[in-house]
N, C-alpha and C. Protein backbone atom coordinates (compact mmCIF):
# COMPACT_ATOMS: atom_id res chain seq x y z
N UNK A 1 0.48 -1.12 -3.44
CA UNK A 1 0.22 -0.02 -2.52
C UNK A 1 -1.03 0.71 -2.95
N UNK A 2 -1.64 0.63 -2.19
CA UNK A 2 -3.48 1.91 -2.35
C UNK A 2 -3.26 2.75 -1.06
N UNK A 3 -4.13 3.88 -1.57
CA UNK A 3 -4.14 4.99 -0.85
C UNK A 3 -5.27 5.29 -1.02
N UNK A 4 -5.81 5.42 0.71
CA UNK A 4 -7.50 5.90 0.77
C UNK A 4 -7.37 7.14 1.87
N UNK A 5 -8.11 8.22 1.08
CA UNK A 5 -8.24 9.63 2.12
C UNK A 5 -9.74 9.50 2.36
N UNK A 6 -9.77 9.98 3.06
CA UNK A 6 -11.15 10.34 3.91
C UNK A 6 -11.27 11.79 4.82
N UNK A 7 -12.52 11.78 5.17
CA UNK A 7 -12.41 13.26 6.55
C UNK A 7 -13.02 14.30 5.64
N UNK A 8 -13.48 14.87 3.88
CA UNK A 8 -13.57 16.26 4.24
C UNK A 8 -14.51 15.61 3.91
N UNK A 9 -15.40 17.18 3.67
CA UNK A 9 -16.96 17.86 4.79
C UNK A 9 -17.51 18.93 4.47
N UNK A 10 -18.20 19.67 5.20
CA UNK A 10 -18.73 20.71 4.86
C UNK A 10 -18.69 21.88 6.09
N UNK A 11 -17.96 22.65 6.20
CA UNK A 11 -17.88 23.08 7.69
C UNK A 11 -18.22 24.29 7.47
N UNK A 12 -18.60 25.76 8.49
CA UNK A 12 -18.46 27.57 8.31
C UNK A 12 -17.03 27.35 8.46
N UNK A 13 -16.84 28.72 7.76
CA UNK A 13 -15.30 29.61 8.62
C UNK A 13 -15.08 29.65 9.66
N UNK A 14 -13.92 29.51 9.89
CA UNK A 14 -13.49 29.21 11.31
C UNK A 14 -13.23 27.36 12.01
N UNK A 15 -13.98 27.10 10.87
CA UNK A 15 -14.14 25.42 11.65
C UNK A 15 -13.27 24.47 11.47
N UNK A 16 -13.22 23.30 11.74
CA UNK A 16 -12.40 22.52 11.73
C UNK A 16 -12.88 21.50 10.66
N UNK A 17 -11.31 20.74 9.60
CA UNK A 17 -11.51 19.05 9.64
C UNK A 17 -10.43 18.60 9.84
N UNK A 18 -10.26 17.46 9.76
CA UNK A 18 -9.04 16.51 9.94
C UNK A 18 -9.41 15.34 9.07
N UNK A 19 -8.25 15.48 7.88
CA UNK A 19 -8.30 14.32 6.72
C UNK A 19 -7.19 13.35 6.86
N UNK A 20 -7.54 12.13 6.48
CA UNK A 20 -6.68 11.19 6.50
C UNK A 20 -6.08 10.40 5.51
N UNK A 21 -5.33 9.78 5.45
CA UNK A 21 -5.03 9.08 4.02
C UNK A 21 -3.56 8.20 4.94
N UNK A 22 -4.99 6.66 4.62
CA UNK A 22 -4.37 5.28 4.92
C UNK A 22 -3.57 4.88 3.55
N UNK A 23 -2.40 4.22 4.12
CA UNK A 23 -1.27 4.22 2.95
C UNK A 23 -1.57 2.10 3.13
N UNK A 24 -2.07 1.29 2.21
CA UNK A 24 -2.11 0.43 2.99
C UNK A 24 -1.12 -0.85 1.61
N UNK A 25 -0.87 -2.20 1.74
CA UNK A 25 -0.11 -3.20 1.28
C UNK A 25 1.14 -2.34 1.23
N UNK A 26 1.92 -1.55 2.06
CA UNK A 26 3.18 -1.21 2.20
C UNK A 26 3.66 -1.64 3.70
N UNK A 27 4.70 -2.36 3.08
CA UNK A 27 5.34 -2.36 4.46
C UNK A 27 6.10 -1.36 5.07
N UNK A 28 6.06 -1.17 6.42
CA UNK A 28 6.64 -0.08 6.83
C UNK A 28 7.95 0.40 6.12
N UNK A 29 8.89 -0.03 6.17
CA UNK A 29 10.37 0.76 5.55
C UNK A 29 9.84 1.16 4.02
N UNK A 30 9.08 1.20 3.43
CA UNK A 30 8.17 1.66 2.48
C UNK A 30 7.31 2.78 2.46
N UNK A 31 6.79 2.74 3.51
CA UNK A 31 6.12 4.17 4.01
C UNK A 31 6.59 5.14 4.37
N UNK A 32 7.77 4.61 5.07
CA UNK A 32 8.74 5.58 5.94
C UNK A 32 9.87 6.00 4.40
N UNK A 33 10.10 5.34 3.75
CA UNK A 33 10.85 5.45 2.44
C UNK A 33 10.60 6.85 1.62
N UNK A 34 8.93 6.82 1.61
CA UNK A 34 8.75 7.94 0.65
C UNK A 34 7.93 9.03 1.49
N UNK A 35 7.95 9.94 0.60
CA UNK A 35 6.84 11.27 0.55
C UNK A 35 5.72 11.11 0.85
N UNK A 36 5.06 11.66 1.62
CA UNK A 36 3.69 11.99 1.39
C UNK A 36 3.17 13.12 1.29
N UNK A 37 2.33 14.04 0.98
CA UNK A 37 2.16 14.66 0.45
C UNK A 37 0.08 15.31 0.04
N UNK A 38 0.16 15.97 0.85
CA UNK A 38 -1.33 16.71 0.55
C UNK A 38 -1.57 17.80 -0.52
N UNK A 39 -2.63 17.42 -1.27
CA UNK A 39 -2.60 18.76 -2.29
C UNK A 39 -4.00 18.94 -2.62
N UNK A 40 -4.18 20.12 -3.11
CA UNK A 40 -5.93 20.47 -3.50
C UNK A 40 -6.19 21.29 -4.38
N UNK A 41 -6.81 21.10 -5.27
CA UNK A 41 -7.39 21.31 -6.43
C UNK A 41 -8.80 22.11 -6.65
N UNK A 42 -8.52 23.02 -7.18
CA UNK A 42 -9.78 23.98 -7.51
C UNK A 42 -10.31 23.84 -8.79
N UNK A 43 -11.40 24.18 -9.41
CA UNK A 43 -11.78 23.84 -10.98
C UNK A 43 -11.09 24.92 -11.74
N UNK A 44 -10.34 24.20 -12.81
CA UNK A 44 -10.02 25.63 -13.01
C UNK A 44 -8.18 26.17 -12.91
N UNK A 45 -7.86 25.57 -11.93
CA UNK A 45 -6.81 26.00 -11.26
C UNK A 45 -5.51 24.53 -11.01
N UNK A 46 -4.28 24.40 -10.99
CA UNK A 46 -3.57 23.88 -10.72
C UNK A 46 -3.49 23.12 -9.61
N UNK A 47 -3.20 22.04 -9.12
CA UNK A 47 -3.38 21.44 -7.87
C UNK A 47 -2.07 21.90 -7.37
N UNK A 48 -2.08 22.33 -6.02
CA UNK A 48 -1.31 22.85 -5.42
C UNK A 48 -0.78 21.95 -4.21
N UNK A 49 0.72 22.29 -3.77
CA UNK A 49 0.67 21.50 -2.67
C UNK A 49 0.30 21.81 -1.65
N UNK A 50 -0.18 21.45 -0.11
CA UNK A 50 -0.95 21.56 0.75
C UNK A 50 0.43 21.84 2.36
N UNK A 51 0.45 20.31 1.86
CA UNK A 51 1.75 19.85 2.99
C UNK A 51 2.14 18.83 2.88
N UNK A 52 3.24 18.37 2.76
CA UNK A 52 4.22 17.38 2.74
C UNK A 52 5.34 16.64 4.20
N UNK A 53 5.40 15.72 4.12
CA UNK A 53 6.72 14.66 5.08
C UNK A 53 7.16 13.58 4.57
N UNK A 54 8.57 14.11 4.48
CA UNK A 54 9.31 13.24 3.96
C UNK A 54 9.37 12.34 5.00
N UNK A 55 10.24 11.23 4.74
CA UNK A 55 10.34 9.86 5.05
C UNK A 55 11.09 10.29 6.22
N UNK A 56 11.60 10.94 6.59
CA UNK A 56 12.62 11.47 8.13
C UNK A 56 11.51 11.78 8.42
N UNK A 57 10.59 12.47 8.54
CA UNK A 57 9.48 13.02 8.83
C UNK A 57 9.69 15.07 8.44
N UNK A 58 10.65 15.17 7.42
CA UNK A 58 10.35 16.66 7.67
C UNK A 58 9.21 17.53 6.93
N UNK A 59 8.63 18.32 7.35
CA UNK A 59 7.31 18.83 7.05
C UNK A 59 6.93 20.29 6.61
N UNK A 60 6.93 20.19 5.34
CA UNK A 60 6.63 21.69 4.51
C UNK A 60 4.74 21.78 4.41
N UNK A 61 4.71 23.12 4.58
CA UNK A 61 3.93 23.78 4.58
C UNK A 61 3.58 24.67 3.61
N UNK A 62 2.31 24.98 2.80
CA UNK A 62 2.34 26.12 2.05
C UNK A 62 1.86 27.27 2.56
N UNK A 63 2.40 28.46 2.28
CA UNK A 63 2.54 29.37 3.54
C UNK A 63 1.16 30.00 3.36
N UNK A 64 -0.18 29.46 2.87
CA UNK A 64 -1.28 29.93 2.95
C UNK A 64 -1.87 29.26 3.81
N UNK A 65 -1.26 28.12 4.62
CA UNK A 65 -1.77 26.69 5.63
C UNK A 65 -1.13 27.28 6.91
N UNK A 66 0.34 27.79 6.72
CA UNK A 66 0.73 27.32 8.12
C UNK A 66 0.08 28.50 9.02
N UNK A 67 0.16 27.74 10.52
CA UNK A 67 -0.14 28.05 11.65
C UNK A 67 -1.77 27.64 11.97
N UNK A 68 -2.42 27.26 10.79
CA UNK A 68 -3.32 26.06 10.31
C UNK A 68 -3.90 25.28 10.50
N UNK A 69 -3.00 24.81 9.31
CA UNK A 69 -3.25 23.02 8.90
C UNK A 69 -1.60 22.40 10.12
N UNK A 70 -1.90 21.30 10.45
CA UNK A 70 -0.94 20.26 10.53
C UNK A 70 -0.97 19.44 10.14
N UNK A 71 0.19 18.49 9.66
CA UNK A 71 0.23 17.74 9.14
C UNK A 71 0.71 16.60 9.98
N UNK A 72 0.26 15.36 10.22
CA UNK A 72 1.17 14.49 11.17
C UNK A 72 0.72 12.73 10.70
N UNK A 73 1.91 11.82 11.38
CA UNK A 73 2.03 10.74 10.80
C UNK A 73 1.88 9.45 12.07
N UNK A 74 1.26 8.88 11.45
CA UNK A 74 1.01 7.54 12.54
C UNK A 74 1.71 6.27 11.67
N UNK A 75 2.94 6.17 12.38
CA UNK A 75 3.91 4.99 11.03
C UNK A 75 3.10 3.38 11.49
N UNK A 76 2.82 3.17 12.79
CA UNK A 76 2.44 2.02 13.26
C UNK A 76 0.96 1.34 12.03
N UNK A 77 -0.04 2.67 11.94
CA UNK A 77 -0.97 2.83 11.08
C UNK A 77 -0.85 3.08 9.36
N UNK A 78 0.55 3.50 9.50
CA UNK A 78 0.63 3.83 8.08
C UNK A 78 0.07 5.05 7.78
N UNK A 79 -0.68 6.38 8.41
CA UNK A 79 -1.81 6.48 7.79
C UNK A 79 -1.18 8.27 8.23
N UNK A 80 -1.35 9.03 7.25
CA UNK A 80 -1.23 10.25 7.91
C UNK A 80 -1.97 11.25 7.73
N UNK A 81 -1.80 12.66 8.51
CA UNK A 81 -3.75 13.34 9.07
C UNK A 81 -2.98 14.76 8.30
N UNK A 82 -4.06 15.29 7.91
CA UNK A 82 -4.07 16.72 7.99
C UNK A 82 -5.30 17.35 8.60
N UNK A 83 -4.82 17.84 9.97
CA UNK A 83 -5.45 18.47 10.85
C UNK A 83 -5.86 20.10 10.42
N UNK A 84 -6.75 20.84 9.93
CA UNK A 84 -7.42 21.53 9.32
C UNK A 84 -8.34 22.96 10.51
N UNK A 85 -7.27 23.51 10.50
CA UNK A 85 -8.28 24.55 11.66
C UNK A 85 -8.24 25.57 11.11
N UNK A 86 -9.49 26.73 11.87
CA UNK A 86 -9.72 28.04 11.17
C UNK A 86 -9.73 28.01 9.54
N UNK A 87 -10.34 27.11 9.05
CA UNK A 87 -10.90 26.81 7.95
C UNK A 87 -11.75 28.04 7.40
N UNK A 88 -10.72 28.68 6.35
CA UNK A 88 -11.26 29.66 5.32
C UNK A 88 -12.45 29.38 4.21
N UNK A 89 -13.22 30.00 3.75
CA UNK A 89 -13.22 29.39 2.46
C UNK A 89 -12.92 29.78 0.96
N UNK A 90 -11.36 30.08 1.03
CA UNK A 90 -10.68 29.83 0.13
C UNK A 90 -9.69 28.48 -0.37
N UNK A 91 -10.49 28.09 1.25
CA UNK A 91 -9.79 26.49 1.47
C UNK A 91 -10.28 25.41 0.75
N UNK A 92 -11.70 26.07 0.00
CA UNK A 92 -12.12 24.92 -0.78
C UNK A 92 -11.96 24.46 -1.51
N UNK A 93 -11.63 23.14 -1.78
CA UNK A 93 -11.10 22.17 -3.00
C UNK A 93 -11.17 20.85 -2.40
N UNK A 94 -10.96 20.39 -3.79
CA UNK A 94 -10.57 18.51 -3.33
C UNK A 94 -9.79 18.73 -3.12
N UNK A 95 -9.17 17.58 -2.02
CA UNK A 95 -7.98 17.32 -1.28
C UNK A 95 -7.47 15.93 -1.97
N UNK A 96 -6.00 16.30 -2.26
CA UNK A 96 -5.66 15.04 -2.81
C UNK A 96 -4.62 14.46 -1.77
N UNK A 97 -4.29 13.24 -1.16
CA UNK A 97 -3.19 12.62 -0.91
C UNK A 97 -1.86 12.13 -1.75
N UNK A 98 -0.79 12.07 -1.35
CA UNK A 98 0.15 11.36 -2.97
C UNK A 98 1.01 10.87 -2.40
N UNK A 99 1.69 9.60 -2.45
CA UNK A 99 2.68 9.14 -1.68
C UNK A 99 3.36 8.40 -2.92
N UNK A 100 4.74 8.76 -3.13
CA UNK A 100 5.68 8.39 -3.63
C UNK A 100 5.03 8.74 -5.45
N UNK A 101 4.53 8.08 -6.22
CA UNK A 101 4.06 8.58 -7.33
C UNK A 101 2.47 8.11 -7.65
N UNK A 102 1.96 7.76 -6.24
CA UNK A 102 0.44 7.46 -6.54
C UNK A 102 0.13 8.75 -5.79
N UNK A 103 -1.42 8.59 -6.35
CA UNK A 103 -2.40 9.63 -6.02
C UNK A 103 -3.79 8.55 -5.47
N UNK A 104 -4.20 9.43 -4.24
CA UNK A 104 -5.60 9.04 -3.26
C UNK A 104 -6.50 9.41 -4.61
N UNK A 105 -8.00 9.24 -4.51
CA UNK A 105 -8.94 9.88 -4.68
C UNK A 105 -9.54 11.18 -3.94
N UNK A 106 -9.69 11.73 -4.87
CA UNK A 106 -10.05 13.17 -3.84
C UNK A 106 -10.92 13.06 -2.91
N UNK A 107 -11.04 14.37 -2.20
CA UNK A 107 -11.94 14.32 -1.00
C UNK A 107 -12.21 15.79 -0.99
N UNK A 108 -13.46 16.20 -0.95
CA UNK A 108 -14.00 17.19 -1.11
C UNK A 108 -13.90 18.16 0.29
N UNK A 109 -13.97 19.20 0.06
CA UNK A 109 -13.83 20.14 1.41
C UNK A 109 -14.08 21.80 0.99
N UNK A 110 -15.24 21.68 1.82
CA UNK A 110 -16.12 23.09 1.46
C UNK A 110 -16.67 23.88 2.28
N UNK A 111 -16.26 24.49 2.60
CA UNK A 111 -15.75 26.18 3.83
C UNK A 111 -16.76 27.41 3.33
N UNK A 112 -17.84 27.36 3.98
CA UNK A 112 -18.49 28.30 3.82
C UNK A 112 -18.82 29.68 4.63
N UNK A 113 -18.86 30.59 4.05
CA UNK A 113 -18.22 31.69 4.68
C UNK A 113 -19.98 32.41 5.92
């Protein structure tokens, strides 16, 4: 199983991204099996979680995201988005993906005010 994120950027406040993270050599009842899981990292600071869906699909939020970020899942693709609006920039950090006990490579995302 590899995990590739993609999508961040460089946007003002207020703006939008939408990151992705393809879950790929899993077969579906595998994908759907585990966690996934967004998190982001500041220098300095603890990586935090972002947003999460479990394998039912249920979906936590950290309450500095919601009304936000969404989080959503394409099982056919494997691949799931975090949709990124009104982008602060306290929002900046790498973005990590994590599904089951792997970790994506980060992806940078930088919100300038």
């Amino acid at each position: 199983v590899q995990l590739q994120a993609s999508g961040g950027g460089s946007v003002q406040a207020g703006g939008s991204l939408k990151l992705s993270c393809a879950v790929s050599r899993a077969i579906l009842s595998v994908f759907l099996g585990n966690t996934l899981g967004w998190y982001r990292q500041v220098p300095g600071k603890e990586r935090e979680l972002v947003a999460s869906i479990t394998g039912v699909g249920a979906i936590n939020y950290a309450e500095s995201v919601k009304g936000r970020f969404t989080l959503s899942r394409n099982n056919s693709k494997k691949t799931a988005y975090l949709q990124m609006n009104d982008l602060k920039p306290e929002d900046t950090a790498v973005y990590y993906c994590q599904f089951g006990v792997l970790w994506g490579q980060g992806t940078l995302v930088t919100v300038s005010s």
